[in-house]
C-alpha atoms as a PDB file:
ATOM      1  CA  UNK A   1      -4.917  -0.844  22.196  1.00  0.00           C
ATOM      2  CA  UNK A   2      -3.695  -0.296  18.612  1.00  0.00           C
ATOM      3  CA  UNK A   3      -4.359  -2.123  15.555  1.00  0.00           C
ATOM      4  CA  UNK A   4      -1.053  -3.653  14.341  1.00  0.00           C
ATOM      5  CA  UNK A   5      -1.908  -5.070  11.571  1.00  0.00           C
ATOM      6  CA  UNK A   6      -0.206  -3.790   8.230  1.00  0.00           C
ATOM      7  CA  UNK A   7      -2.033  -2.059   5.822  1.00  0.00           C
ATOM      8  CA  UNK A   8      -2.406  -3.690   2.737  1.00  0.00           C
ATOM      9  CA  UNK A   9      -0.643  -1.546  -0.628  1.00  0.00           C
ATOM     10  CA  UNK A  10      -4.250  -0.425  -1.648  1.00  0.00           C
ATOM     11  CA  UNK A  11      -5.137   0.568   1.366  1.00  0.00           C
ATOM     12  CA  UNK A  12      -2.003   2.970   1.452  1.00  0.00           C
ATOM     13  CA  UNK A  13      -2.302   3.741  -2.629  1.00  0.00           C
ATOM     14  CA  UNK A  14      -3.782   7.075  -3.275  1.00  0.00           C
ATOM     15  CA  UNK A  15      -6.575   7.887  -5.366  1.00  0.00           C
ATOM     16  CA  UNK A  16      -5.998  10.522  -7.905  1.00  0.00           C
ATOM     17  CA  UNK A  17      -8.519  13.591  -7.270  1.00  0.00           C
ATOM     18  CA  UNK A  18     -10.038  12.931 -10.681  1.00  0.00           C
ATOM     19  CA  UNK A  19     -10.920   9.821  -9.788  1.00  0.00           C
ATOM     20  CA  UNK A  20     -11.920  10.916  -6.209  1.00  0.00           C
ATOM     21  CA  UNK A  21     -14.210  13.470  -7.439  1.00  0.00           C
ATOM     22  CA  UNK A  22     -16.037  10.923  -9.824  1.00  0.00           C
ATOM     23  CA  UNK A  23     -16.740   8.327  -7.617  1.00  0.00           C
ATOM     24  CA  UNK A  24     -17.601  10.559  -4.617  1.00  0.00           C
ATOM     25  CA  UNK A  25     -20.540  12.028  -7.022  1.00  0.00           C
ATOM     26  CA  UNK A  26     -21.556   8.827  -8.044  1.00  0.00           C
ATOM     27  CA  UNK A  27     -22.945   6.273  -5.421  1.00  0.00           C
ATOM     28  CA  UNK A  28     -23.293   3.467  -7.982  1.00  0.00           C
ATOM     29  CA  UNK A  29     -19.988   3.654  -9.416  1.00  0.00           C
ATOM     30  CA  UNK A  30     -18.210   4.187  -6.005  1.00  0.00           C
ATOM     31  CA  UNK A  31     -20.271   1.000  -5.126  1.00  0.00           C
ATOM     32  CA  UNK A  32     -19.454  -0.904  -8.179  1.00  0.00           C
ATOM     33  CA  UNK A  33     -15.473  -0.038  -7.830  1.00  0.00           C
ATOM     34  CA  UNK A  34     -15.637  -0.706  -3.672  1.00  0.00           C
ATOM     35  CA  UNK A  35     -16.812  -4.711  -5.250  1.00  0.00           C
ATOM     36  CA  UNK A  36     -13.534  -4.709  -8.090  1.00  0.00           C
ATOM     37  CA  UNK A  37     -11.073  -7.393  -6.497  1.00  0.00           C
ATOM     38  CA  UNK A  38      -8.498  -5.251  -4.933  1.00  0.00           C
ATOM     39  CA  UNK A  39      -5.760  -6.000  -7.290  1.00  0.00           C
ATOM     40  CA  UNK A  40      -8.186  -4.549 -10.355  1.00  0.00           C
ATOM     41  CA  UNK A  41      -8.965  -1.275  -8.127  1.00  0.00           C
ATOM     42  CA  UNK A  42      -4.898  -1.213  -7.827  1.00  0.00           C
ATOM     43  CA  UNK A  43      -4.404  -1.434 -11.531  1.00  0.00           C
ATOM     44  CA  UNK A  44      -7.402   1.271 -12.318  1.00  0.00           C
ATOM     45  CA  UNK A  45      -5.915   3.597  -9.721  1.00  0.00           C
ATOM     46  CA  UNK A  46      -2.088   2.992 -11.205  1.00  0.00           C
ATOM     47  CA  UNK A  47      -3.705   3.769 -15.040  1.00  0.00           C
ATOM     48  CA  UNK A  48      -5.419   6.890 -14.122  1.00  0.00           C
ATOM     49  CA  UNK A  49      -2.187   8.598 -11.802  1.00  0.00           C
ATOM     50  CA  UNK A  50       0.720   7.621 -14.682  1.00  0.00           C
ATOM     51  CA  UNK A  51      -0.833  10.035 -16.991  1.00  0.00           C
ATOM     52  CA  UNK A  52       1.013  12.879 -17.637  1.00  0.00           C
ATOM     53  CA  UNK A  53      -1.087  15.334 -17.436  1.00  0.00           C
ATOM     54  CA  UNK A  54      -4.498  16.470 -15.281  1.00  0.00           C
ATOM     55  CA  UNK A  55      -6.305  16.732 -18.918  1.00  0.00           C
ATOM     56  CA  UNK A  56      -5.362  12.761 -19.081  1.00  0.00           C
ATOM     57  CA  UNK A  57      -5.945  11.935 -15.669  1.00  0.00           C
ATOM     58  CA  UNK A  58      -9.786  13.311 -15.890  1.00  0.00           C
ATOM     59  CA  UNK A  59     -10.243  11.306 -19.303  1.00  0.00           C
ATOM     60  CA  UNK A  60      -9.080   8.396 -17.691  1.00  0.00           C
ATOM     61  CA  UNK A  61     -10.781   8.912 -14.806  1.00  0.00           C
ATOM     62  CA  UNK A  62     -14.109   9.241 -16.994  1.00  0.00           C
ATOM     63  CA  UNK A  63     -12.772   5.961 -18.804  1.00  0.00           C
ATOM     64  CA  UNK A  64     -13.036   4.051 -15.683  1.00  0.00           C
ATOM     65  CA  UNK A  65     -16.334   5.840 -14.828  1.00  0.00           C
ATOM     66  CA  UNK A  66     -17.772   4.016 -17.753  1.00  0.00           C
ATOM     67  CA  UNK A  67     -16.049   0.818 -17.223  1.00  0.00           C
ATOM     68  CA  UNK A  68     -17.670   1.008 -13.509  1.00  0.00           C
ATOM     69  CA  UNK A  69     -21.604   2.005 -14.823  1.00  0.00           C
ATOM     70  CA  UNK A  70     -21.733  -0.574 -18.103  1.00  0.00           C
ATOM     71  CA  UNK A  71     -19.656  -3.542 -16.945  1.00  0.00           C
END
């Protein structure tokens, strides 16, 4: 038997592979973003894919980093 529920727009967002890479090396931080209220985690994952550029998307990604470790 399948699971028909709908999966929520988070839950079908992807993470940028910045971002992916970052919290994947860093238990506490994954931790700490897993806790954000979903709609924060959607507006940290929409900041770090609009940038332009995979230069931007790692400083972002870093930005959130820090946001996550020194709330």
């Amino acid at each position: 038997m399948s699971d028909d529920k709908p999966l929520s727009e988070l839950e079908t967002m992807k993470l940028p592979l910045q971002l992916i890479k970052l919290l994947s090396s860093n238990p506490g931080a994954n931790a700490a973003f897993e806790e954000l209220p979903a709609e924060v985690q959607r507006q940290k994952i929409e900041w770090v894919a609009e940038a332009t550029s995979a230069e931007d998307r790692e400083k972002r990604s870093e930005q959130v980093m820090a946001q996550l470790l020194n709330p």
